[in-house]
C-alpha atoms as a PDB file:
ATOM      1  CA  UNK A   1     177.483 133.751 170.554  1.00  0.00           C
ATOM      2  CA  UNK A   2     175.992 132.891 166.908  1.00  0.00           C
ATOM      3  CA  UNK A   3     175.656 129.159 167.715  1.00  0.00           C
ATOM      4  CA  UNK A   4     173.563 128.719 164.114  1.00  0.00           C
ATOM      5  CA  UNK A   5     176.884 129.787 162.444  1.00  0.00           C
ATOM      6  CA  UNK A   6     178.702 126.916 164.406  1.00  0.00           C
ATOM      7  CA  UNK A   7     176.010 123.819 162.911  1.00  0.00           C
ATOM      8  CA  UNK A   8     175.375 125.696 159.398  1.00  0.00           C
ATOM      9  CA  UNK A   9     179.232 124.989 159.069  1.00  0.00           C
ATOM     10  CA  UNK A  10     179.172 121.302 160.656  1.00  0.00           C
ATOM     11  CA  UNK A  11     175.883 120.551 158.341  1.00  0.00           C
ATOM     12  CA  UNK A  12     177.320 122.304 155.541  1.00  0.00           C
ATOM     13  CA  UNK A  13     180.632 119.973 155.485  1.00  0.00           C
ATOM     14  CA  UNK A  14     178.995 117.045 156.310  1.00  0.00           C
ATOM     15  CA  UNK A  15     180.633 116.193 159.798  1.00  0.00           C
ATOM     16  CA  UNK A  16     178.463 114.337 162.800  1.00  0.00           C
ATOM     17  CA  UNK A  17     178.812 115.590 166.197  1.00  0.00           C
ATOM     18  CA  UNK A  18     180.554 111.970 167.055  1.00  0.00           C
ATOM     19  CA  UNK A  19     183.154 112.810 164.443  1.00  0.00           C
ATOM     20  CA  UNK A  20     183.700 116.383 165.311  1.00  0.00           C
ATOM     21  CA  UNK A  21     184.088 115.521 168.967  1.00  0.00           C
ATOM     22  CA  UNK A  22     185.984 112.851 168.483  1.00  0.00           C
ATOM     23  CA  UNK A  23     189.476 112.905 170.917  1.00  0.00           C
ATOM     24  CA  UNK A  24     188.382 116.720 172.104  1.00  0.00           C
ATOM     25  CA  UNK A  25     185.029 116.241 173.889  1.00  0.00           C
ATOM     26  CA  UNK A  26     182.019 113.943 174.596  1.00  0.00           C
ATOM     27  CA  UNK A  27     179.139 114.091 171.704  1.00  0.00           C
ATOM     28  CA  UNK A  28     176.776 115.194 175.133  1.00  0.00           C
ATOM     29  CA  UNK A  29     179.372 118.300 175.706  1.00  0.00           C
ATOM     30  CA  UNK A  30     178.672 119.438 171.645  1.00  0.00           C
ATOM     31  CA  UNK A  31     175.007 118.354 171.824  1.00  0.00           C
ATOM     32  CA  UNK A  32     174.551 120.516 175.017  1.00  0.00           C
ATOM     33  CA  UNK A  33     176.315 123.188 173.335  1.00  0.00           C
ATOM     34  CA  UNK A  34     174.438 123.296 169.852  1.00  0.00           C
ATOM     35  CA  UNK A  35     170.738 122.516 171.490  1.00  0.00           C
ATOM     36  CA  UNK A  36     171.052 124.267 174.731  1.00  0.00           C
ATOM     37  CA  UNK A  37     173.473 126.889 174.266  1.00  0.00           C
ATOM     38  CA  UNK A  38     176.217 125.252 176.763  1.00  0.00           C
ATOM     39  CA  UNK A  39     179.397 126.731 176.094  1.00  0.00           C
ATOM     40  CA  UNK A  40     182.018 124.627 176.876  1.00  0.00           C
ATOM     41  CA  UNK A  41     186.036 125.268 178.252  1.00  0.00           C
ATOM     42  CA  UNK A  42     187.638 128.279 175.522  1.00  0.00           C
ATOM     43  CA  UNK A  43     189.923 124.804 175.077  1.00  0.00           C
ATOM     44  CA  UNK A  44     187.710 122.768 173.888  1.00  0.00           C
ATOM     45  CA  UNK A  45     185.241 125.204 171.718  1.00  0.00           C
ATOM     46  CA  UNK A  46     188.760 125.901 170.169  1.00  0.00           C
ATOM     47  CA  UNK A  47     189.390 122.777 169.183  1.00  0.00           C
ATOM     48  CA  UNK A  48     185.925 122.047 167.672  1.00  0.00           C
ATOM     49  CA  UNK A  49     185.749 125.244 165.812  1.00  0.00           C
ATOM     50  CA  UNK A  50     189.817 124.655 164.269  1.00  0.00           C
ATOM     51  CA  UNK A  51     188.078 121.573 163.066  1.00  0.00           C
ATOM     52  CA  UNK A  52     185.409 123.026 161.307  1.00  0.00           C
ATOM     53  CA  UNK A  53     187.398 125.973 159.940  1.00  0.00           C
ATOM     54  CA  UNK A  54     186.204 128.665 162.265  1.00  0.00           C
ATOM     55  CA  UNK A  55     188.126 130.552 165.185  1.00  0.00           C
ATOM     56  CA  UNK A  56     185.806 131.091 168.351  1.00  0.00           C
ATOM     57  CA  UNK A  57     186.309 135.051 167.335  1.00  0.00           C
ATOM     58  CA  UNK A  58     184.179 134.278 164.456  1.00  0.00           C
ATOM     59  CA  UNK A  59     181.050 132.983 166.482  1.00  0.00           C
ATOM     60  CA  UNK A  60     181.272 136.269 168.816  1.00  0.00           C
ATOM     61  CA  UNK A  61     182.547 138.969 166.430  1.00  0.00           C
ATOM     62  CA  UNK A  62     179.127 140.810 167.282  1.00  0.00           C
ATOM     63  CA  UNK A  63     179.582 140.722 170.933  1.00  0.00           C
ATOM     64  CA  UNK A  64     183.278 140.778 171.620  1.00  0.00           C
ATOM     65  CA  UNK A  65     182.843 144.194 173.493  1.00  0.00           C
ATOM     66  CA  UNK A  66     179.758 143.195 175.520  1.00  0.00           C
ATOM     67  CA  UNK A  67     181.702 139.752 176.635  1.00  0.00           C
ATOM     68  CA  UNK A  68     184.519 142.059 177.266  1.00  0.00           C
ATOM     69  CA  UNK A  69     182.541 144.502 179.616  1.00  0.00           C
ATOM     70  CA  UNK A  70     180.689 141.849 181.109  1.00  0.00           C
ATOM     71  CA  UNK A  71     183.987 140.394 182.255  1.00  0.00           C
ATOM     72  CA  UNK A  72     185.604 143.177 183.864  1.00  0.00           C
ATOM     73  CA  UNK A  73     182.321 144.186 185.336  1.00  0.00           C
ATOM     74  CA  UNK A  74     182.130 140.904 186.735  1.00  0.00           C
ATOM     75  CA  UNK A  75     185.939 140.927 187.754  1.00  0.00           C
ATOM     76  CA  UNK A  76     185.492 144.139 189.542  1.00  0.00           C
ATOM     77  CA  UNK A  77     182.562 142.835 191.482  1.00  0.00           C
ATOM     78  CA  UNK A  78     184.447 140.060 192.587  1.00  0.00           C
ATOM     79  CA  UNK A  79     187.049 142.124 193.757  1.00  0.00           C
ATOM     80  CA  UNK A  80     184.432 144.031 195.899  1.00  0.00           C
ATOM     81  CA  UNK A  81     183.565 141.306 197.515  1.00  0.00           C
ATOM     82  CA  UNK A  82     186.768 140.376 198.668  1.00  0.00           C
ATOM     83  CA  UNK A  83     187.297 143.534 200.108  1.00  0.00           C
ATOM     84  CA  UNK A  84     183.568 143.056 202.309  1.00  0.00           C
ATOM     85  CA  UNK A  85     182.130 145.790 200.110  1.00  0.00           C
ATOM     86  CA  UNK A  86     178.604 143.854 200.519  1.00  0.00           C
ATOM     87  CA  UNK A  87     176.749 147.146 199.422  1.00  0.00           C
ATOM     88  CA  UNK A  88     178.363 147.816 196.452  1.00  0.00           C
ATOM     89  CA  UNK A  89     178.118 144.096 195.198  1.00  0.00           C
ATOM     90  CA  UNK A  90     174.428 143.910 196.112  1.00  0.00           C
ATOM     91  CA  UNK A  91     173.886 147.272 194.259  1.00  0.00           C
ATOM     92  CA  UNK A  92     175.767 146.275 190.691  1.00  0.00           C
ATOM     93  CA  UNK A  93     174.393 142.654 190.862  1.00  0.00           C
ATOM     94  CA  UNK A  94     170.631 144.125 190.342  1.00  0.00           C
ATOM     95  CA  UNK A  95     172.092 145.610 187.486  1.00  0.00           C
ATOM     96  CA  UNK A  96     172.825 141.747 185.865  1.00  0.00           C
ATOM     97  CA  UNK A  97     171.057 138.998 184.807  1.00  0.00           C
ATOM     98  CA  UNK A  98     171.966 135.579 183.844  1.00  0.00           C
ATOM     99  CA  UNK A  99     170.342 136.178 180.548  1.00  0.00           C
ATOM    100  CA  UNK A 100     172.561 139.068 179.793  1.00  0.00           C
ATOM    101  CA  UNK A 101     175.614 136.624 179.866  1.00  0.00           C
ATOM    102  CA  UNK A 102     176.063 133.675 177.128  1.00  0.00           C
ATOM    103  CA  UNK A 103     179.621 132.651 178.024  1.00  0.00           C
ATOM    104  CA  UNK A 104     179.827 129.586 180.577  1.00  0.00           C
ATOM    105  CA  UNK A 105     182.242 131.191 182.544  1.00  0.00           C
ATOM    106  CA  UNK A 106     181.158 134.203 182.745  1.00  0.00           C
ATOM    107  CA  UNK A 107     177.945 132.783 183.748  1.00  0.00           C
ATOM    108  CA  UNK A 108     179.039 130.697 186.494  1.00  0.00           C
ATOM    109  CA  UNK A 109     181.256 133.577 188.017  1.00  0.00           C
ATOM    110  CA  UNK A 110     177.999 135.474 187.676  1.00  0.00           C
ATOM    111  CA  UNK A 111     175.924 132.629 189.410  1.00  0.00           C
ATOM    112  CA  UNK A 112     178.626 132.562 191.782  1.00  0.00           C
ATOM    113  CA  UNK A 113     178.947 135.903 193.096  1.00  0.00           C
ATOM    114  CA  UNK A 114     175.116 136.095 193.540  1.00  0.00           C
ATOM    115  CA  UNK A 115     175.050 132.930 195.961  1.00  0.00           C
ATOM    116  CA  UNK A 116     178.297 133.607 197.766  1.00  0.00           C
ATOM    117  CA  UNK A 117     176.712 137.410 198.503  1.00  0.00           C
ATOM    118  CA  UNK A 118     173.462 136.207 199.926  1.00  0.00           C
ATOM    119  CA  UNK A 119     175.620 133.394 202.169  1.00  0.00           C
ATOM    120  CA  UNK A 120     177.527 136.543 203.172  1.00  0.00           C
ATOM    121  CA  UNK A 121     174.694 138.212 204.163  1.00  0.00           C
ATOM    122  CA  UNK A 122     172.059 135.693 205.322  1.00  0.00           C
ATOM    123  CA  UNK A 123     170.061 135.926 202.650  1.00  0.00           C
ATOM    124  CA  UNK A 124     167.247 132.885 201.685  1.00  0.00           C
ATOM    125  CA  UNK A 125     168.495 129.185 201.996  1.00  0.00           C
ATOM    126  CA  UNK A 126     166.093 128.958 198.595  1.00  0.00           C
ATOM    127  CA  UNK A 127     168.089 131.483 196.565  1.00  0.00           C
ATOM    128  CA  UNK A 128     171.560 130.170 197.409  1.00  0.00           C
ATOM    129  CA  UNK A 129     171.100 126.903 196.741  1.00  0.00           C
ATOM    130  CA  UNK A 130     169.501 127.678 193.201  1.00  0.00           C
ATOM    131  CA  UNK A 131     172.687 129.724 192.475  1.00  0.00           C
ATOM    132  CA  UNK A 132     174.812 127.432 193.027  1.00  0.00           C
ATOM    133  CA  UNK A 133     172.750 124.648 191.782  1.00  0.00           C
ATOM    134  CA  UNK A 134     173.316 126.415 188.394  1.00  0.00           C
ATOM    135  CA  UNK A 135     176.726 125.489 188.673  1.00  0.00           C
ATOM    136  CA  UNK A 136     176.944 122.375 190.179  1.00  0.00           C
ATOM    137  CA  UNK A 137     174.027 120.874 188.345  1.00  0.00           C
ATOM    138  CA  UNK A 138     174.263 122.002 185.619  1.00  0.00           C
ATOM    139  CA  UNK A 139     177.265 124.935 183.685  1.00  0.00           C
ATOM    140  CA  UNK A 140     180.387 122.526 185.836  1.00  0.00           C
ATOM    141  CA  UNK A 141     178.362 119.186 186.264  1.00  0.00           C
ATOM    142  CA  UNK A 142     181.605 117.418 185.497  1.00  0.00           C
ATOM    143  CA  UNK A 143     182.874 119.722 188.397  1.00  0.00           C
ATOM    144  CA  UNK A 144     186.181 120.764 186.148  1.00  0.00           C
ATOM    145  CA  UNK A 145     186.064 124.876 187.504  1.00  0.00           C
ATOM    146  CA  UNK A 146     187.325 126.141 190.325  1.00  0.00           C
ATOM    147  CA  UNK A 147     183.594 127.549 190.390  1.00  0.00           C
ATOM    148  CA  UNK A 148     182.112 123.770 191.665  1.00  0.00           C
ATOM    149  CA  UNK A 149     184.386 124.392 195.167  1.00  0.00           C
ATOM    150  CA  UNK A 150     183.505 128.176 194.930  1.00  0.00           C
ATOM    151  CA  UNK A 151     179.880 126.900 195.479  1.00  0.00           C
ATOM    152  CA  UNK A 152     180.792 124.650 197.907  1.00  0.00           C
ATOM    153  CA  UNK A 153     182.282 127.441 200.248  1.00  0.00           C
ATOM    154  CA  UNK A 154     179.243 129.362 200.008  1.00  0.00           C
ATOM    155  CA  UNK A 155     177.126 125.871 200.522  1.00  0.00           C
ATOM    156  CA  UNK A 156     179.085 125.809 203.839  1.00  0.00           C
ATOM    157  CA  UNK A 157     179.169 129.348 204.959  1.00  0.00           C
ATOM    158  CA  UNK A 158     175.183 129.124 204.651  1.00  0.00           C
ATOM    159  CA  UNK A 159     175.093 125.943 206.866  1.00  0.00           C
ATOM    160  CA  UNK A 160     177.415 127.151 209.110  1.00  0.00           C
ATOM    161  CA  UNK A 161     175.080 130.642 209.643  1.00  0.00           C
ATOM    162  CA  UNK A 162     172.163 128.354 210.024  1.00  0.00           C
ATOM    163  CA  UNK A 163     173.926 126.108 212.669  1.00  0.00           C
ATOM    164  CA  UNK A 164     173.669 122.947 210.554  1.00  0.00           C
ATOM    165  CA  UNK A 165     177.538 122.096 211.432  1.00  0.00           C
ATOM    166  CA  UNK A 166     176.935 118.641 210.203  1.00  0.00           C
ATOM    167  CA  UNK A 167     175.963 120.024 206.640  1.00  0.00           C
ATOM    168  CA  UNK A 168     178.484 122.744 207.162  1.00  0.00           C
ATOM    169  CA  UNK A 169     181.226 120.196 207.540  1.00  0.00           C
ATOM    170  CA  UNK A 170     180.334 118.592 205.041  1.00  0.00           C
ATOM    171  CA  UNK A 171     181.140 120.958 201.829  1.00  0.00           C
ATOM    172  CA  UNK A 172     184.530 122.276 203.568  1.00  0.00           C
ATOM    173  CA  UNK A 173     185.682 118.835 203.592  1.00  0.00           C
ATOM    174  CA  UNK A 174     185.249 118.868 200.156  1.00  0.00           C
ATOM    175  CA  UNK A 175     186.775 122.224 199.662  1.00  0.00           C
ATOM    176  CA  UNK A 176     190.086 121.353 201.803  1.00  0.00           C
ATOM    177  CA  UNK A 177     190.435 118.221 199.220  1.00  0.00           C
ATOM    178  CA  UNK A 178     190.482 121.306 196.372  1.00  0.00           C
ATOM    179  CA  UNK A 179     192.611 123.404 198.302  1.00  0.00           C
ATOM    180  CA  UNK A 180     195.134 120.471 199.050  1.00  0.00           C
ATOM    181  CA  UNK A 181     194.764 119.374 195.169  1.00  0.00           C
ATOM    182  CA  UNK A 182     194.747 122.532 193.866  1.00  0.00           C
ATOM    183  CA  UNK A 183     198.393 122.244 191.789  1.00  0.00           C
ATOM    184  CA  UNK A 184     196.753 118.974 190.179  1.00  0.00           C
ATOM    185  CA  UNK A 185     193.396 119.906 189.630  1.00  0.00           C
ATOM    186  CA  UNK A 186     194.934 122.872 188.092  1.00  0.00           C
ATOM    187  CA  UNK A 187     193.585 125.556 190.169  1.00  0.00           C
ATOM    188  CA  UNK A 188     196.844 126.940 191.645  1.00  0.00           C
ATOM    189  CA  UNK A 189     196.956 130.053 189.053  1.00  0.00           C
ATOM    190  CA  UNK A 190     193.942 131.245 189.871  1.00  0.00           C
ATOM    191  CA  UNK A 191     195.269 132.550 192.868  1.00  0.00           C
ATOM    192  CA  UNK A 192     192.380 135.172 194.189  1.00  0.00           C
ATOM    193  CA  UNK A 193     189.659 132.206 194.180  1.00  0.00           C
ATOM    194  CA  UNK A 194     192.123 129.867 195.969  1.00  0.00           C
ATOM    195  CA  UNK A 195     192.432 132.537 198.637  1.00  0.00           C
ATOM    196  CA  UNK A 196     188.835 132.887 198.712  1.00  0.00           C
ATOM    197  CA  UNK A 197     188.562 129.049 199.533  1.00  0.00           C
ATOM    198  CA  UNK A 198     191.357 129.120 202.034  1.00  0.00           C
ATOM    199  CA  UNK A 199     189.944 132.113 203.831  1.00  0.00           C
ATOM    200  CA  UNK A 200     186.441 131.051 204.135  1.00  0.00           C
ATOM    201  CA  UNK A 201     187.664 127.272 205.038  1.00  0.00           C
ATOM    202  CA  UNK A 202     189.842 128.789 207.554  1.00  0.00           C
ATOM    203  CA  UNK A 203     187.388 130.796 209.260  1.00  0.00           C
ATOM    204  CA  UNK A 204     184.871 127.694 209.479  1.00  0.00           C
ATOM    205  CA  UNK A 205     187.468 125.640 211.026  1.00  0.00           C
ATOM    206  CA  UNK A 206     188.279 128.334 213.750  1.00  0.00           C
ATOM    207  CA  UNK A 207     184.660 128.689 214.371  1.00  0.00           C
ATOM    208  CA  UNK A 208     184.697 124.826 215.098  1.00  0.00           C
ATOM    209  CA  UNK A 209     187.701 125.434 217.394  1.00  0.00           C
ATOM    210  CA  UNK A 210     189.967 122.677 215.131  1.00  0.00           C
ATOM    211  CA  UNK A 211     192.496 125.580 215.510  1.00  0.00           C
ATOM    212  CA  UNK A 212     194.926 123.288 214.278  1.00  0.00           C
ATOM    213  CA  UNK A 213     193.612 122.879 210.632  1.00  0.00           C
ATOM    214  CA  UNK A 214     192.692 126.772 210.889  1.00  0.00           C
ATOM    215  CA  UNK A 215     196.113 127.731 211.591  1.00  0.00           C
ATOM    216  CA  UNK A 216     197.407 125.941 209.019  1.00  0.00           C
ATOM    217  CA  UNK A 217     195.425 127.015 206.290  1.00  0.00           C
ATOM    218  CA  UNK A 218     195.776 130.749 207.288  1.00  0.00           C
ATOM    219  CA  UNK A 219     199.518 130.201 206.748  1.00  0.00           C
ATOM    220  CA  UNK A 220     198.866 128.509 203.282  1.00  0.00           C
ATOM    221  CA  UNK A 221     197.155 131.501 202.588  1.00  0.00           C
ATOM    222  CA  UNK A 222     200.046 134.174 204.232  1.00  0.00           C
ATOM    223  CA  UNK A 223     202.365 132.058 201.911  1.00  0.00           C
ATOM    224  CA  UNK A 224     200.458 132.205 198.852  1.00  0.00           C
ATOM    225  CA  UNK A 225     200.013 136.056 199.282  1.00  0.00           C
ATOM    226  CA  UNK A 226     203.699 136.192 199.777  1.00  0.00           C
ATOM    227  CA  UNK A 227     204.270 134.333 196.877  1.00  0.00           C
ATOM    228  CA  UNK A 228     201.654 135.806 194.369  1.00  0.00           C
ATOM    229  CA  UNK A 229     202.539 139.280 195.485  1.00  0.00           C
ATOM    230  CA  UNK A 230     198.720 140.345 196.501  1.00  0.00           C
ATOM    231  CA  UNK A 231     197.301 141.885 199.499  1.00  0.00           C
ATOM    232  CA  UNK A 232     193.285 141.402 199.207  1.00  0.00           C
ATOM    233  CA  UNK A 233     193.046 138.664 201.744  1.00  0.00           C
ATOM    234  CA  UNK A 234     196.288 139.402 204.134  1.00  0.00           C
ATOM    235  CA  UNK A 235     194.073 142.324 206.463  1.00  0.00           C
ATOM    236  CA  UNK A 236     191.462 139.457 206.744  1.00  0.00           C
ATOM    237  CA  UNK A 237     193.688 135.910 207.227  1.00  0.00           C
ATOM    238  CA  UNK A 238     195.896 138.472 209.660  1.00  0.00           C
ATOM    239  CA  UNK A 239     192.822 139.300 211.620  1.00  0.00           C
ATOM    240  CA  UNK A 240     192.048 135.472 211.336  1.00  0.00           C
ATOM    241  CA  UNK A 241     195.403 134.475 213.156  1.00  0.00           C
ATOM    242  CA  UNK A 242     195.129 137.538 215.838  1.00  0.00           C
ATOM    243  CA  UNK A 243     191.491 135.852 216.556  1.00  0.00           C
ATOM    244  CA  UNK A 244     192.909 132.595 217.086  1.00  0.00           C
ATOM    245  CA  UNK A 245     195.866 133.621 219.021  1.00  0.00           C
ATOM    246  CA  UNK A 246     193.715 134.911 221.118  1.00  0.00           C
ATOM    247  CA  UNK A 247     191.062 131.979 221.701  1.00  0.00           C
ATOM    248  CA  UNK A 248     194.237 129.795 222.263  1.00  0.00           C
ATOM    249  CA  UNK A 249     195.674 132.099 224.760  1.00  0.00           C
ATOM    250  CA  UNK A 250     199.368 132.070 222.871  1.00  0.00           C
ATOM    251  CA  UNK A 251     201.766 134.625 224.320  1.00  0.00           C
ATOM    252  CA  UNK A 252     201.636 138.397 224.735  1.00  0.00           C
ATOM    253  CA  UNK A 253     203.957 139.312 222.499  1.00  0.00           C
ATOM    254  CA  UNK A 254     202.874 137.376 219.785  1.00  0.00           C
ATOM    255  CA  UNK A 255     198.627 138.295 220.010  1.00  0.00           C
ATOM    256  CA  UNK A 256     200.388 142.256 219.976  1.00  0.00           C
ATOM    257  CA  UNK A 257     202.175 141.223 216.841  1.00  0.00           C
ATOM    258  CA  UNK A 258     199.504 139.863 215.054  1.00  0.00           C
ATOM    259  CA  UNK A 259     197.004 142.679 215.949  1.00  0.00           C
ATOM    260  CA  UNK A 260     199.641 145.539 214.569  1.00  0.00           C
ATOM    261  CA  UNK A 261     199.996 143.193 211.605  1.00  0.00           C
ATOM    262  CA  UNK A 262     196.340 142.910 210.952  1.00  0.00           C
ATOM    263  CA  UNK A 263     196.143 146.892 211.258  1.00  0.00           C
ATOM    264  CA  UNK A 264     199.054 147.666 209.392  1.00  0.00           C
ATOM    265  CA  UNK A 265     197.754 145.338 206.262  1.00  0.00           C
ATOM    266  CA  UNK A 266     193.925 146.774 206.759  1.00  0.00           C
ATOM    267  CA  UNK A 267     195.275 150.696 206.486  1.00  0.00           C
ATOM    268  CA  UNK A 268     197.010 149.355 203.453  1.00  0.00           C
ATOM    269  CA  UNK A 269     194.362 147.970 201.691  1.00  0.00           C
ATOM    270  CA  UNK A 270     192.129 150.404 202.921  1.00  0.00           C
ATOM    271  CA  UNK A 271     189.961 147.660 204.149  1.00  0.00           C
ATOM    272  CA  UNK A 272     187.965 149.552 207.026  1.00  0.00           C
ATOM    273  CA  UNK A 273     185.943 146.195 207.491  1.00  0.00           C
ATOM    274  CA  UNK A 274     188.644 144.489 209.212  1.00  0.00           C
ATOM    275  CA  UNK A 275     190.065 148.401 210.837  1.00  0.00           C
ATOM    276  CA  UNK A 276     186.939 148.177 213.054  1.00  0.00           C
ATOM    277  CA  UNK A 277     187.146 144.600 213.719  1.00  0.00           C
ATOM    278  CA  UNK A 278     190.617 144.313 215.108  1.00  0.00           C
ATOM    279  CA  UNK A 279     190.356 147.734 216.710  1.00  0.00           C
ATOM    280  CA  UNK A 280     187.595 145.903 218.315  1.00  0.00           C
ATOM    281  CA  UNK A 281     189.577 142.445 218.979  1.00  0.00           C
ATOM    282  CA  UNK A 282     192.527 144.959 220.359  1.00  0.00           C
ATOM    283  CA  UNK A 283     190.455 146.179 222.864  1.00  0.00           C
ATOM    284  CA  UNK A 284     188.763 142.575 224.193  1.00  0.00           C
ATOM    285  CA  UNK A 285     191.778 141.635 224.024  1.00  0.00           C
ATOM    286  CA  UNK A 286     193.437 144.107 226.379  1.00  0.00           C
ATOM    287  CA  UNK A 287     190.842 144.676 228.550  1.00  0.00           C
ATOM    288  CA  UNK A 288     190.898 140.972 229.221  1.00  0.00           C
ATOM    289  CA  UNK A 289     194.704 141.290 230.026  1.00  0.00           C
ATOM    290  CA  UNK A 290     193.744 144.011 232.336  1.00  0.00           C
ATOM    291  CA  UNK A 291     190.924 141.914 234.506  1.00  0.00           C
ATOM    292  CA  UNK A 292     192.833 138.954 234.556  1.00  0.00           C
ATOM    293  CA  UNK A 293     196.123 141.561 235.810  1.00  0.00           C
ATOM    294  CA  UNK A 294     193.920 142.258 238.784  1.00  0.00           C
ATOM    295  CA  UNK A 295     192.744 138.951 240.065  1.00  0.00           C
END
C-alpha cells in the first residue's frame, strides 16, 4: 500500500492528523497507520482517504492483484483447515510470510492460521503465543475482529493439550461471551469463523465433561449450518454429539442415529478425518453394547 501517497496528500492540503480523524478514528489509529504501516478497518481508511480526495484503490493500484491472490490463498488455507487437512496447511504456510502481506486483515488471518495450526498440532507454546500476540497485542489491540476470539480458541486449545485446564478455561470463557454476543459485536455474518469458535469451544467443554454447555453449543452450531446452508463443520459437530451421547450413556437408538448422521455428513464432505474417527467411535461403541449384553 503506497502509504507516502496517503501523507504527501494530507501535507500537501494542509490537514493535521487530529482534523482528518476527527469523528472517524483516534489520531493514534492514523498515526499508527502513517508511521508504522497499521492499516486500519476498509471503513475507516475509507473514510480518511474520501476526506483527503483519494479512494483506498488509489493507495493499492500497484498491488490490487497480489492483495487479491493473497486473499484467496489465504481463504483457501483456511478452508483446509477446517476440513483437518493439517498437511496441506503446514505445506502452503512455508510458502508465506508476514512480510509478504501489508493489509491488516489479511495479516491477522495470516497470523491466525499459523497459531491455530501449531495448537492443532502441538507445536511450541513459544510460537503460538507470538502468533497470536500479533493480533491481540498489537493488528486488533482494541479487540474489534473476530480474529481477537480466533486467538483466543487457539490460546485455549494449546492449554487444554498442555493440561493447564485452569488457563484453558480461561480463554473459552471469553470465547462463549463472543459466541453469545456475536449478533452485537457484529460477528454473526462471518459465519465459517463463528463455527470455528463454536466447534472448538464445544469440544473443550465435552472434554471437561460440562456436557451440558457442550451440547448446547453443538446445536448452535447444527442450527447455524442449517441456517447458513454450509456443511464444513456438520461431519465434525455430528461426530461431537455421537461422542457425547455416548459418554452420557443416552439411548440406543439415538447414539445409532447420531453415528449414521456423522457418517452420512463425513462421505459428503469427503472429510475422511472424521470417516475414521466415527468408524472408530461405531465400533467402541458397539463392542461396549456387546460386553455389557453379556454380563
Amino acid at each position: 500500500m503506497d502509504i507516502e501517497k496517503f501523507v504527501a496528500r494530507r501535507k500537501a492540503l494542509k490537514i493535521s492528523q487530529v482534523k482528518l480523524s476527527n469523528g472517524i478514528c483516534t489520531q493514534a489509529t492514523l498515526s499508527k497507520f502513517e508511521r508504522r504501516g497499521r492499516v486500519p478497518a476498509l471503513a475507516i481508511l475509507s473514510q480518511l482517504c474520501a476526506r483527503l480526495g483519494l479512494t483506498v484503490d488509489d493507495l493499492s493500484e500497484n498491488q490490487t492483484n497480489s492483495i487479491t491472490q493473497i486473499r484467496q490463498q489465504l481463504d483457501e488455507i483456511e478452508r483446509r483447515l477446517m476440513m483437518e487437512d493439517y498437511q496441506s496447511v503446514l505445506q502452503s504456510l512455508v510458502g508465506l510470510s508476514a512480510e509478504q502481506i501489508d493489509a491488516a486483515p489479511l495479516r491477522m488471518q495470516y497470523y491466525y492460521l499459523c497459531g491455530m495450526l501449531s495448537s492443532l498440532i502441538n507445536g511450541t507454546a513459544n510460537d503460538i503465543c507470538f502468533s497470536f500476540s500479533q493480533i491481540i497485542d498489537d493488528l486488533d489491540d482494541d479487540h474489534q475482529t473476530i480474529f481477537t476470539p480466533l486467538a483466543y480458541v487457539g490460546l485455549g486449545v494449546m492449554y487444554g493439550r498442555l493440561a493447564e485446564h485452569e488457563k484453558a478455561q480461561f480463554y473459552f470463557e471469553k470465547v462463549r461471551y463472543y459466541v453469545e454476543h456475536a449478533d452485537s459485536l457484529g460477528y454473526a455474518n462471518d459465519y465459517l469463523r463463528l463455527l470455528t469458535l463454536i466447534f472448538y469451544t464445544a469440544e473443550y467443554y465435552a472434554i471437561s465433561e460440562d456436557f451440558i454447555t457442550s451440547d448446547h453449543l453443538i446445536d448452535d452450531g447444527i442450527t447455524l449450518c442449517s441456517d447458513e446452508h454450509v456443511t464444513y463443520y456438520l461431519p465434525r459437530l455430528k461426530y461431537l454429539a455421537a461422542e457425547n451421547a455416548v459418554k452420557q450413556k443416552h439411548s440406543d437408538t439415538l447414539i445409532r442415529q447420531l453415528i449414521s448422521e456423522t457418517e452420512a455428513f463425513a462421505r459428503i464432505n469427503h472429510n475422511q478425518v472424521v470417516e475414521v474417527k466415527v468408524a472408530a467411535l461405531r465400533q467402541r461403541y458397539l463392542q461396549g453394547a456387546f460386553d455389557s449384553e453379556n454380563n
